[in-house]
Protein backbone atom coordinates (compact mmCIF):
# COMPACT_ATOMS: atom_id res chain seq x y z
CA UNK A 1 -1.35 9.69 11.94
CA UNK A 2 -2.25 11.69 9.40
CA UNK A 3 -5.61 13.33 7.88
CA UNK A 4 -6.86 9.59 5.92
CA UNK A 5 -5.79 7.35 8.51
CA UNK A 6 -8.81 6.60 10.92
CA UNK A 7 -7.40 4.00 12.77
CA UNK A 8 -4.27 1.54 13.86
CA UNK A 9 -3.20 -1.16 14.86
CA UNK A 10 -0.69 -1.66 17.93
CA UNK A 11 2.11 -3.57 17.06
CA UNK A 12 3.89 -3.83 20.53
CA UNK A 13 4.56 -2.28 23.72
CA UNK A 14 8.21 -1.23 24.00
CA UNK A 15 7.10 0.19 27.83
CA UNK A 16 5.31 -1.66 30.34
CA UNK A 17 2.84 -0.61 33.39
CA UNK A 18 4.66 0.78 36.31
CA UNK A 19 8.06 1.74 33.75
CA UNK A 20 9.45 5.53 33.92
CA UNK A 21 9.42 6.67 30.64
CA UNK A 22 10.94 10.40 29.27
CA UNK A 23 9.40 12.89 27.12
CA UNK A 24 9.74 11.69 23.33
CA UNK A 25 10.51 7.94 24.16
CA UNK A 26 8.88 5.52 21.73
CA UNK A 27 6.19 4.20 23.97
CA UNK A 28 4.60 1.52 21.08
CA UNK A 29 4.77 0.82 17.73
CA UNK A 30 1.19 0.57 15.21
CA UNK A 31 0.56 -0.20 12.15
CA UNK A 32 -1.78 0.89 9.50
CA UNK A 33 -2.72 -0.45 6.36
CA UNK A 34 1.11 0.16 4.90
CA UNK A 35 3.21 1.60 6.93
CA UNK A 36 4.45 0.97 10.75
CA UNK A 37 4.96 4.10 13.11
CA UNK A 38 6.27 4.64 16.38
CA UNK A 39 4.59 6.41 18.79
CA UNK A 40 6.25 8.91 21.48
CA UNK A 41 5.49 9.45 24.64
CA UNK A 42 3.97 13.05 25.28
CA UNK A 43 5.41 13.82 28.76
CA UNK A 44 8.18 12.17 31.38
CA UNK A 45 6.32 9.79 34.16
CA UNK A 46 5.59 6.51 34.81
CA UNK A 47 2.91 4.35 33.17
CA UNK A 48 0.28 3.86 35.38
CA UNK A 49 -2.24 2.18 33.07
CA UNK A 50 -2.33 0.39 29.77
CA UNK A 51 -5.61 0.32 27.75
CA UNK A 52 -5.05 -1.56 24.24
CA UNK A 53 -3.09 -4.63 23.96
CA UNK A 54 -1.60 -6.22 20.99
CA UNK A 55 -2.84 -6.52 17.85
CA UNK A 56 -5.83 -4.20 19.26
CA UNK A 57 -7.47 -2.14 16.17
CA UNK A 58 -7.46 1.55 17.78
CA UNK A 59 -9.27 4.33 16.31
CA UNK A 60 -7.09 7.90 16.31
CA UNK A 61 -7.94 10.63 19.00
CA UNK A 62 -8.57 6.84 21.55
CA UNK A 63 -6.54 6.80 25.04
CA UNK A 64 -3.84 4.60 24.97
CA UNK A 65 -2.45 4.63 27.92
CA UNK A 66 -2.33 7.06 31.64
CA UNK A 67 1.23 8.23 32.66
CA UNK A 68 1.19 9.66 36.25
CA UNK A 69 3.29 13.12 35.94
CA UNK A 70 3.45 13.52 40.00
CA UNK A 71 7.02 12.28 40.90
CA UNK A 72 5.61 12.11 44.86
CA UNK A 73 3.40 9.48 43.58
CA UNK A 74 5.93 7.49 41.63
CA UNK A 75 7.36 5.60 44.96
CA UNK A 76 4.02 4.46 45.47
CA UNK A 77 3.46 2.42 42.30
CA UNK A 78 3.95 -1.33 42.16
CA UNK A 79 6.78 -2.80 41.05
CA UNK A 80 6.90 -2.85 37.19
CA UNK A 81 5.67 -6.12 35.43
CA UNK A 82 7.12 -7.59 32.61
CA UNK A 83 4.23 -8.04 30.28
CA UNK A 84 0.44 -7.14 30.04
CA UNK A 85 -0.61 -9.51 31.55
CA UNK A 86 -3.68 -8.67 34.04
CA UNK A 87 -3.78 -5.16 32.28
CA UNK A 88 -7.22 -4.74 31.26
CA UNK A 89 -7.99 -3.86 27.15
CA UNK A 90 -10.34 -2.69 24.76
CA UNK A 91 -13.88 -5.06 25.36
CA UNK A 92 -12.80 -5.95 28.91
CA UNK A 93 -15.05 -3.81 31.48
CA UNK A 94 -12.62 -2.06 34.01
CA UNK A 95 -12.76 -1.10 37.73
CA UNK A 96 -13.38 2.62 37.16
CA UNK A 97 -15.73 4.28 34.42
CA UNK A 98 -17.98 2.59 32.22
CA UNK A 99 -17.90 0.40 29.48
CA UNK A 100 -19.59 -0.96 26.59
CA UNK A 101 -19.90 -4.68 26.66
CA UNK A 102 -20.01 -6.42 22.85
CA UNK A 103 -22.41 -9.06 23.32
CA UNK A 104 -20.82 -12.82 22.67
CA UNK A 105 -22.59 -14.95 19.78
CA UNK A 106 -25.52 -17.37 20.72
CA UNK A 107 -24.14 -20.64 23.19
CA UNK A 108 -25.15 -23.66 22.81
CA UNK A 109 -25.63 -26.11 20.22
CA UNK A 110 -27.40 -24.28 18.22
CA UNK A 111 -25.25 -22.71 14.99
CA UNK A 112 -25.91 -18.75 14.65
CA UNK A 113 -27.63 -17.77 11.23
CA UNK A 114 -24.77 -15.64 9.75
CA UNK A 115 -26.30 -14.19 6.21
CA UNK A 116 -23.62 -13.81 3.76
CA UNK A 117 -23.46 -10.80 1.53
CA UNK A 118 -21.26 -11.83 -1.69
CA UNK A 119 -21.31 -8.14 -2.81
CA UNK A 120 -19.40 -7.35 -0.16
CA UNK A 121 -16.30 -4.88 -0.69
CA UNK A 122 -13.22 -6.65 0.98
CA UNK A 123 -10.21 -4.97 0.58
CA UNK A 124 -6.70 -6.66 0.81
CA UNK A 125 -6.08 -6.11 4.28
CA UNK A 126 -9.36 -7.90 5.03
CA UNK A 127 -8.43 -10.52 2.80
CA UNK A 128 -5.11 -11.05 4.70
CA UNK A 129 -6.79 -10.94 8.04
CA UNK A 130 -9.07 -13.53 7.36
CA UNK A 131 -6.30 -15.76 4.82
CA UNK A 132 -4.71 -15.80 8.32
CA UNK A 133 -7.52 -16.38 10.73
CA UNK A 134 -9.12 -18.72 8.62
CA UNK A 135 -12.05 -17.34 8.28
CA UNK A 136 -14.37 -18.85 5.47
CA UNK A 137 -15.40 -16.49 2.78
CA UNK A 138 -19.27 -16.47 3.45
CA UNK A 139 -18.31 -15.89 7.03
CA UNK A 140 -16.53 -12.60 6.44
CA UNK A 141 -18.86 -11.67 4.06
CA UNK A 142 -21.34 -11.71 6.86
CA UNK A 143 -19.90 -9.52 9.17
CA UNK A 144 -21.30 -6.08 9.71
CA UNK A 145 -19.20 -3.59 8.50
CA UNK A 146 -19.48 -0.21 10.26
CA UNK A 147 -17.45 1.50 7.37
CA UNK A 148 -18.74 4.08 4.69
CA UNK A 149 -21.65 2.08 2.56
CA UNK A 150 -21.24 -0.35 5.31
CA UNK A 151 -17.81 -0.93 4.49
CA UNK A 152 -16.02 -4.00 6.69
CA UNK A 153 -12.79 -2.76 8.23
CA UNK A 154 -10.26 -4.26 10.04
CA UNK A 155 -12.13 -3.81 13.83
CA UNK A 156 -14.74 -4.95 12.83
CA UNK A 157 -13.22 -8.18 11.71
CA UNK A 158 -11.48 -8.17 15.29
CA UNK A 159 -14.60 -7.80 17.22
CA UNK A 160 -16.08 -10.65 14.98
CA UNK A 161 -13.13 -12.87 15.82
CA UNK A 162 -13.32 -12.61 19.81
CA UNK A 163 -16.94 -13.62 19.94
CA UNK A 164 -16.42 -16.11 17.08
CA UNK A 165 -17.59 -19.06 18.15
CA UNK A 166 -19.02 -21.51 15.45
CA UNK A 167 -17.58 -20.43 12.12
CA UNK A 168 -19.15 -21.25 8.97
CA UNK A 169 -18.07 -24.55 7.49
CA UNK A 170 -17.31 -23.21 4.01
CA UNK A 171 -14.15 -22.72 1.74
CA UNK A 172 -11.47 -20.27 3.02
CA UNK A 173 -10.59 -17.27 1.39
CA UNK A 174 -7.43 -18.64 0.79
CA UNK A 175 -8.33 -21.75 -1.21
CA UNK A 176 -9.03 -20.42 -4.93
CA UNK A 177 -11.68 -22.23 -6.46
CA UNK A 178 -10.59 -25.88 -7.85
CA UNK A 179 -8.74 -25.58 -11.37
CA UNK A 180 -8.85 -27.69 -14.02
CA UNK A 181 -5.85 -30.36 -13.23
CA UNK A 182 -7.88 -30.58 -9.59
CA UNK A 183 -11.01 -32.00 -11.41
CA UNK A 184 -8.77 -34.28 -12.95
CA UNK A 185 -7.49 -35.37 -9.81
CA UNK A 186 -3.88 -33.66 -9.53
CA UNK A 187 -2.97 -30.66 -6.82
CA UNK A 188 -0.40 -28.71 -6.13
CA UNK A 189 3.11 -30.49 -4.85
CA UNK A 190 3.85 -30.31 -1.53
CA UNK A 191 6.78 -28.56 -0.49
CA UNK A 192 9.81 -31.02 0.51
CA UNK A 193 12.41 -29.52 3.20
CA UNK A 194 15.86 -30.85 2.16
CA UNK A 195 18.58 -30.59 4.80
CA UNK A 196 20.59 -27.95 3.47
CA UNK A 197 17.67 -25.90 2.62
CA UNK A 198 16.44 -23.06 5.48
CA UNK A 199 13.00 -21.74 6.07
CA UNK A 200 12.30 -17.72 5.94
CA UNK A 201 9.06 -16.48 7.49
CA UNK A 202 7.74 -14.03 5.98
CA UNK A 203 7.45 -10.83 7.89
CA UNK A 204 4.29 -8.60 7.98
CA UNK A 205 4.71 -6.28 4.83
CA UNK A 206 5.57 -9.25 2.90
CA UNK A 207 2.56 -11.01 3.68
CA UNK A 208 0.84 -8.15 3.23
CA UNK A 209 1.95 -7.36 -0.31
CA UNK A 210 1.75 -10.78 -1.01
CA UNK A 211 -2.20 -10.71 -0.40
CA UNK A 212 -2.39 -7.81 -2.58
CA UNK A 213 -1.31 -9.22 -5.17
CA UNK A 214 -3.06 -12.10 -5.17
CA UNK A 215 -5.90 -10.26 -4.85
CA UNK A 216 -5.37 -7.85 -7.35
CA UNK A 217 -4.41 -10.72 -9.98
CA UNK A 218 -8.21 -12.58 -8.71
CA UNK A 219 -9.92 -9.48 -8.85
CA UNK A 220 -8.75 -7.36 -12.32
CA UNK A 221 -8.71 -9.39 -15.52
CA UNK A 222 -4.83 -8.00 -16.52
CA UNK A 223 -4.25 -6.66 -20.19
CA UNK A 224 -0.52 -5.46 -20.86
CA UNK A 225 0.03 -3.21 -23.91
CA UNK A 226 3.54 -2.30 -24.84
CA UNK A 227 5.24 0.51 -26.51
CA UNK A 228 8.68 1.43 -27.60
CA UNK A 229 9.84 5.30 -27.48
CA UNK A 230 12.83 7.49 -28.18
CA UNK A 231 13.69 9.26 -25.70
CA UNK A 232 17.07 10.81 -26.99
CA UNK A 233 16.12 14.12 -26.58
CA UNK A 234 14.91 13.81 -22.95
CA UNK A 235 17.80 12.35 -22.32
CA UNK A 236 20.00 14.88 -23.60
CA UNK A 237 18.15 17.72 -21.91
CA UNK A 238 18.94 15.98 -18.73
CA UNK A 239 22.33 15.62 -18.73
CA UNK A 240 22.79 19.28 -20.06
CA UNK A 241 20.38 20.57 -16.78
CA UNK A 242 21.09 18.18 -13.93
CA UNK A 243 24.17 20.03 -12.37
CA UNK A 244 22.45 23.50 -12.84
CA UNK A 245 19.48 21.61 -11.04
CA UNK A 246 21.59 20.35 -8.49
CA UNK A 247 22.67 24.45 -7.90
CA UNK A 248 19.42 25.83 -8.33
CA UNK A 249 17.26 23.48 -6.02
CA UNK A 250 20.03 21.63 -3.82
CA UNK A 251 17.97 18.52 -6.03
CA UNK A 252 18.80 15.69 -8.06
CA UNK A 253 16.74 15.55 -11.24
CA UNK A 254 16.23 11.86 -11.94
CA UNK A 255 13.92 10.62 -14.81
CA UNK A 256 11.47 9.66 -12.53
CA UNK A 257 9.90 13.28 -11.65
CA UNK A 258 9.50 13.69 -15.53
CA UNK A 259 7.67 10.61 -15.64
CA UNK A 260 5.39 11.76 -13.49
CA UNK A 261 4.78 14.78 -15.21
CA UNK A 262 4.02 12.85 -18.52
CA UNK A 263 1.66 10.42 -16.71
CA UNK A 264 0.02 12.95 -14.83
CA UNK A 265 -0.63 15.10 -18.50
CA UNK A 266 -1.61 11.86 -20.25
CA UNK A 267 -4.76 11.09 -17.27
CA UNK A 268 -5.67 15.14 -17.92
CA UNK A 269 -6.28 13.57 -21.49
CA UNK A 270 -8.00 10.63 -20.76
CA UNK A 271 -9.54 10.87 -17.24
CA UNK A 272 -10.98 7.55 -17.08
CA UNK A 273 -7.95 5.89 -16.87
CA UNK A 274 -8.10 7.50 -13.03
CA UNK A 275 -10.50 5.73 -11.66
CA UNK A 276 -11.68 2.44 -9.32
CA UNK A 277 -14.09 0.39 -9.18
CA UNK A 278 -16.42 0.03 -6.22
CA UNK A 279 -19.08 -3.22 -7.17
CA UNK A 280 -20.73 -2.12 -10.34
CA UNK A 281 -19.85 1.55 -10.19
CA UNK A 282 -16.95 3.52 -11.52
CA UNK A 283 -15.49 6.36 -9.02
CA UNK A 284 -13.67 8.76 -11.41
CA UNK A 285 -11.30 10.26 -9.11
CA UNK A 286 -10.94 14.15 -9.02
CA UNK A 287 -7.72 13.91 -8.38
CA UNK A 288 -4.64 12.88 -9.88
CA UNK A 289 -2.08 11.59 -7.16
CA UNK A 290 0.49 9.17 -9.09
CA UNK A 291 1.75 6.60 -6.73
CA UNK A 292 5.62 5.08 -7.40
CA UNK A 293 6.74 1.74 -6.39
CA UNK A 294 10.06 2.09 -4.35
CA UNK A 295 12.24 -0.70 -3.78
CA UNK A 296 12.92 -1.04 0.07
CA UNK A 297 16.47 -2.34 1.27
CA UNK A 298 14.56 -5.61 3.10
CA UNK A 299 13.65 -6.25 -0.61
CA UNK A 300 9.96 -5.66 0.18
CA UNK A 301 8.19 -2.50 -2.08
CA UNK A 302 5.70 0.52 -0.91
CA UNK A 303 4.13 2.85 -3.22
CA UNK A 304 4.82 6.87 -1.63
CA UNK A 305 2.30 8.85 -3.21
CA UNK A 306 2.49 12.26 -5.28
CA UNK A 307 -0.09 13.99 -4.59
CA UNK A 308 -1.86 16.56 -7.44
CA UNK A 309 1.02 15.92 -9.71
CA UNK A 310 -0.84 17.77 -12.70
CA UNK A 311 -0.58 21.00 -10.67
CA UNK A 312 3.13 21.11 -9.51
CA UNK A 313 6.13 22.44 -11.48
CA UNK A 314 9.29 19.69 -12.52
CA UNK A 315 11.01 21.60 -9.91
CA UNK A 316 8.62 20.67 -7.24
CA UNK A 317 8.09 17.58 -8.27
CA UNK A 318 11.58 16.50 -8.59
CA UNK A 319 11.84 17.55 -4.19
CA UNK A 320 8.94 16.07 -3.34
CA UNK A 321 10.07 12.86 -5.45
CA UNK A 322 13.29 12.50 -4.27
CA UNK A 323 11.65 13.32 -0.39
CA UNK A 324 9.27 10.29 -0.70
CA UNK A 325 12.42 8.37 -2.12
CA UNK A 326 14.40 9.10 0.93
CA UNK A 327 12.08 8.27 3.24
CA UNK A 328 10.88 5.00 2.19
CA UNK A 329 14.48 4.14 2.18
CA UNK A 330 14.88 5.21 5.88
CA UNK A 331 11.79 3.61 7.25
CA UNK A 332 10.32 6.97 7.44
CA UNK A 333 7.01 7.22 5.60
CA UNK A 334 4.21 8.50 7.32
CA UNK A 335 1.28 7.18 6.97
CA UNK A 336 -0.75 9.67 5.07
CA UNK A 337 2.35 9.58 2.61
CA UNK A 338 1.52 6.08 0.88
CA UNK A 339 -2.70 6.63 0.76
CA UNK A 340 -4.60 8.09 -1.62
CA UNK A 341 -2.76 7.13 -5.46
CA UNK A 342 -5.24 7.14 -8.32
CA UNK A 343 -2.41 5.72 -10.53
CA UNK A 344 0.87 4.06 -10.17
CA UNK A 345 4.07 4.21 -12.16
CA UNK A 346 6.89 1.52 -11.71
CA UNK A 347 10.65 1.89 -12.64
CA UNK A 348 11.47 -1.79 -13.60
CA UNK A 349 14.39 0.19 -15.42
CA UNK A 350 15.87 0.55 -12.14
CA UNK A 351 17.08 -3.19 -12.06
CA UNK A 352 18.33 -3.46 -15.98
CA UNK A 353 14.77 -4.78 -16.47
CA UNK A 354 13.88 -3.90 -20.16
CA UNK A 355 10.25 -3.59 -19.60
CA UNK A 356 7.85 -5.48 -17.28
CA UNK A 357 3.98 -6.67 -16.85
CA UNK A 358 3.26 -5.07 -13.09
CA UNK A 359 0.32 -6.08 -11.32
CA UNK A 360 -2.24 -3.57 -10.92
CA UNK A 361 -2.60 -1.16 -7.34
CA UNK A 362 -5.70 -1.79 -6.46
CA UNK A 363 -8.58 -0.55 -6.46
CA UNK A 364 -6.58 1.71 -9.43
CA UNK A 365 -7.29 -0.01 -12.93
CA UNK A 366 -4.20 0.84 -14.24
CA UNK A 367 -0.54 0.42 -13.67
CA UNK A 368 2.42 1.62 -16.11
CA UNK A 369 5.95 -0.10 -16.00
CA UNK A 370 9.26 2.38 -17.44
CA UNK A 371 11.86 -0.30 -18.47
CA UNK A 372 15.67 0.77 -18.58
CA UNK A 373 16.63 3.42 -21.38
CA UNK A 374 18.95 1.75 -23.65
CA UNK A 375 21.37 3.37 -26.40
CA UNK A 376 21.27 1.48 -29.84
CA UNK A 377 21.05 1.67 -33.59
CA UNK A 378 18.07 2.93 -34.96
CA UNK A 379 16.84 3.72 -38.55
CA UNK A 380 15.76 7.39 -38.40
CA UNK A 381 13.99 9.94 -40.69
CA UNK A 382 16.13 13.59 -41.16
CA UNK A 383 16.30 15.86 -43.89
CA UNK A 384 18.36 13.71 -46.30
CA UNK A 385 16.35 10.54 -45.61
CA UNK A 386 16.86 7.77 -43.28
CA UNK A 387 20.09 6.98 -41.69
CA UNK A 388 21.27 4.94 -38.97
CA UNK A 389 21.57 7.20 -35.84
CA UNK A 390 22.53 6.16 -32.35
CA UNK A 391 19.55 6.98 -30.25
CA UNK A 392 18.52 6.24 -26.48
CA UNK A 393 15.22 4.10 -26.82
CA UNK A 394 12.89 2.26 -23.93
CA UNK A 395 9.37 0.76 -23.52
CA UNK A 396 6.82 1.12 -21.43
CA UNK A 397 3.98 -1.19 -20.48
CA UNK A 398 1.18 -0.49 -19.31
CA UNK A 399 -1.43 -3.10 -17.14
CA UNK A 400 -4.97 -2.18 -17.31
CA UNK A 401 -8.33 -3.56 -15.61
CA UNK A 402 -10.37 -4.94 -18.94
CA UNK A 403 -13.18 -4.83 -16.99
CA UNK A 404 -13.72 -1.14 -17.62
CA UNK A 405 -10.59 -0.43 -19.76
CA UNK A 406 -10.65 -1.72 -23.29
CA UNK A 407 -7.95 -1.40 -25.71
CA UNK A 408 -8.67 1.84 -27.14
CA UNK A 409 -8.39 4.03 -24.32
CA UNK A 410 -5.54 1.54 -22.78
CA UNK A 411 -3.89 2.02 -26.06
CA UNK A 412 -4.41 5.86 -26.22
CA UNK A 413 -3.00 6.52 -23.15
CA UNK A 414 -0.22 4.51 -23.48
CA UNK A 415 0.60 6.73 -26.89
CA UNK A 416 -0.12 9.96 -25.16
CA UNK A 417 2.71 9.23 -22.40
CA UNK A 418 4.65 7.80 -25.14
CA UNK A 419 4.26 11.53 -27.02
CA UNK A 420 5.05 13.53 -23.99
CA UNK A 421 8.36 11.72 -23.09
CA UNK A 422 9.36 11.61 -26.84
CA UNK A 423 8.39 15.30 -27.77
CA UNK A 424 9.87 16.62 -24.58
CA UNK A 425 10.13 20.37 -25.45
CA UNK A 426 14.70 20.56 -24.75
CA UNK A 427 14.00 24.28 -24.42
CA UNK A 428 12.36 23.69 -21.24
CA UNK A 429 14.27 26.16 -18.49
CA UNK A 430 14.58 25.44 -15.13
């Protein structure tokens, strides 16, 4: 699953107990915190055991299953079934070995004394887990978390939720505190169903990126600064170098891999734009790995990361831009590939878009939009004065976390990318 990724969740058995299945065969599909992966079967046998069920939290190196690999046995298995159902999983004690039981919650009528910690870390996923369990905030803030600094992860909120039994009657994560027009009396309008209208459910990334950004908005007080660059000379360079490019590398040079360059010199600058915040301390990150948002063809967006951009070559950076590209397009992102940014650029230039205010990656504190480069008429200084020149001109806008950004360095930053893109040395080789 990759080096970061310490657990997954299963998804769905595409194999059941007492199927044949072949070497390489997609056995299940998980899901981590971004991405969804299928997962092949090792050897050729039949499935003679099935450990984890549905929506089960695994952690990596766990068993998920036994495949018997003795065809004299196979004619003595049962018939396959058609579901899970009687298969025993994770928390359930089985016939054979030993098991840890998780001890249920206090019976009775008596309510358990959950203590709430409200300087508890929960991260979107968490958020979206309990937004769709229900869960009150003080009661997730009172579960144990077995993470680093007692971090709660996602199986911990699972082993919460099977011995949940009397939940705290408090607000739901979900329900933002009342605003103004609801002391006044007024909420929100329901939503009416006409007859010609149809209903869409979302599916899991969308809900997922749909908690994000809710949380992101309720957790970073946004700032956008904007800034308006000519990029003529970039732009020239590139067309005079992409087809030699194309020859040299067998690799498209977009504008995005020189974006990330710039970005990647501008944090070198000013490092604390490259950090998070964890409670009331500020992790300045070591590393620079510049996450992009790509467009998906569902219409849903993931953020591939580049990792170490200050130390690669345009030439590198342009394959392993263009590789991350691809395979978020294809459904082919591994999970490793989409952890770990420190800072996130966005093409809203992409679309026509000329600049944008993007919503800040979290726990990043800073998020830079590229808006569409666009030729026009522009009063320009030469040697006999100012004239009118046609020049290729964009913005950029950048969203920062005010809590521990403030205008100066926001500002500053900004103006350093601006600088790099707009003093982009055209005797650059490739």
């Amino acid at each position: 699953m990759g080096e970061s990724i310490s657990e997954a969740t299963i998804i769905n058995w595409l194999k059941n107990v007492g199927e044949r299945v072949e070497a390489e065969d997609t056995l299940l599909e998980v899901a981590t915190d971004k991405v969804d992966s299928d997962v092949p079967s090792p050897v050729s046998g039949v499935i003679t055991e099935i450990r984890y069920g549905k929506n089960d939290v695994v952690k990596v190196g766990e068993v998920l299953a036994l495949i018997d690999t003795d065809e004299s046995q196979n004619s003595k298995l049962e018939s396959p079934k058609s579901n899970l159902e009687g298969q025993t999983t994770k928390g359930e004690e089985r016939s054979t070995g030993s098991s840890t039981q998780i001890q249920p919650p206090a019976t009775g009528h008596q309510r358990p004394n959950l203590k709430s910690n409200p300087d508890a870390f929960l991260s979107p996923l968490i958020i979206s887990i309990a937004q769709k369990e229900n869960l009150s905030l003080e009661e997730v803030q009172s579960i144990p978390g077995s993470g680093a600094d007692g971090r709660i992860q996602k199986s911990d909120v699972f082993n919460y939720l099977k011995n949940r039994k009397y939940p705290l009657a408090s607000r739901p994560v979900d329900q933002p505190p009342a605003t103004a027009w609801e002391q006044l009396g007024y909420s929100n309008p329901k939503v009416s169903v006409g007859e010609n209208d149809r209903i869409i459910e979302m599916d899991r990334m969308r809900q997922m990126i749909a908690g994000r950004m809710v949380y992101s908005k309720q957790t970073s007080p946004h700032v956008t600064s904007y800034l308006e660059i000519d990029v003529t000379n970039l732009v020239q360079w590139r067309a005079q170098n992409k087809d030699a490019f194309v020859e040299k590398y067998n690799e498209k040079l977009t504008f995005t891999p020189i974006f990330v360059d710039a970005v990647a010199k501008a944090i070198v600058d000013f490092p604390l734009i490259n950090v998070a915040i964890d409670g009331k301390k500020i992790i300045a990150r070591g590393d620079i790995n510049i996450g992009m948002a790509t467009a998906l063809p569902s219409g849903n967006l993931i953020v591939p990361v580049v990792r170490n951009a200050d130390k690669k070559a345009l030439d590198v950076l342009a394959k392993e831009v263009n590789q991350l590209a691809d395979a978020a397009r294809n459904n082919k992102l591994k999970p490793d590939q989409v952890q770990g940014s420190t800072f996130t650029i966005s093409n809203v230039g992409t679309f026509g878009s000329l600049m944008g205010t993007p919503i800040i990656n979290q726990p990043e504190v800073a998020i830079l939009a590229l808006g569409i480069i666009k030729k026009r008429p522009e009063v320009i200084t030469t040697d006999k004065g100012e004239e009118i020149a046609i020049r290729s001109m964009m913005f950029l806008s950048l969203s920062f976390d005010h809590r521990v950004v403030d205008g100066f360095l926001g500002g500053s930053f900004l103006r350093r990318v601006g600088d790099y893109l707009e003093k982009f040395d055209t005797n650059t080789t490739i």
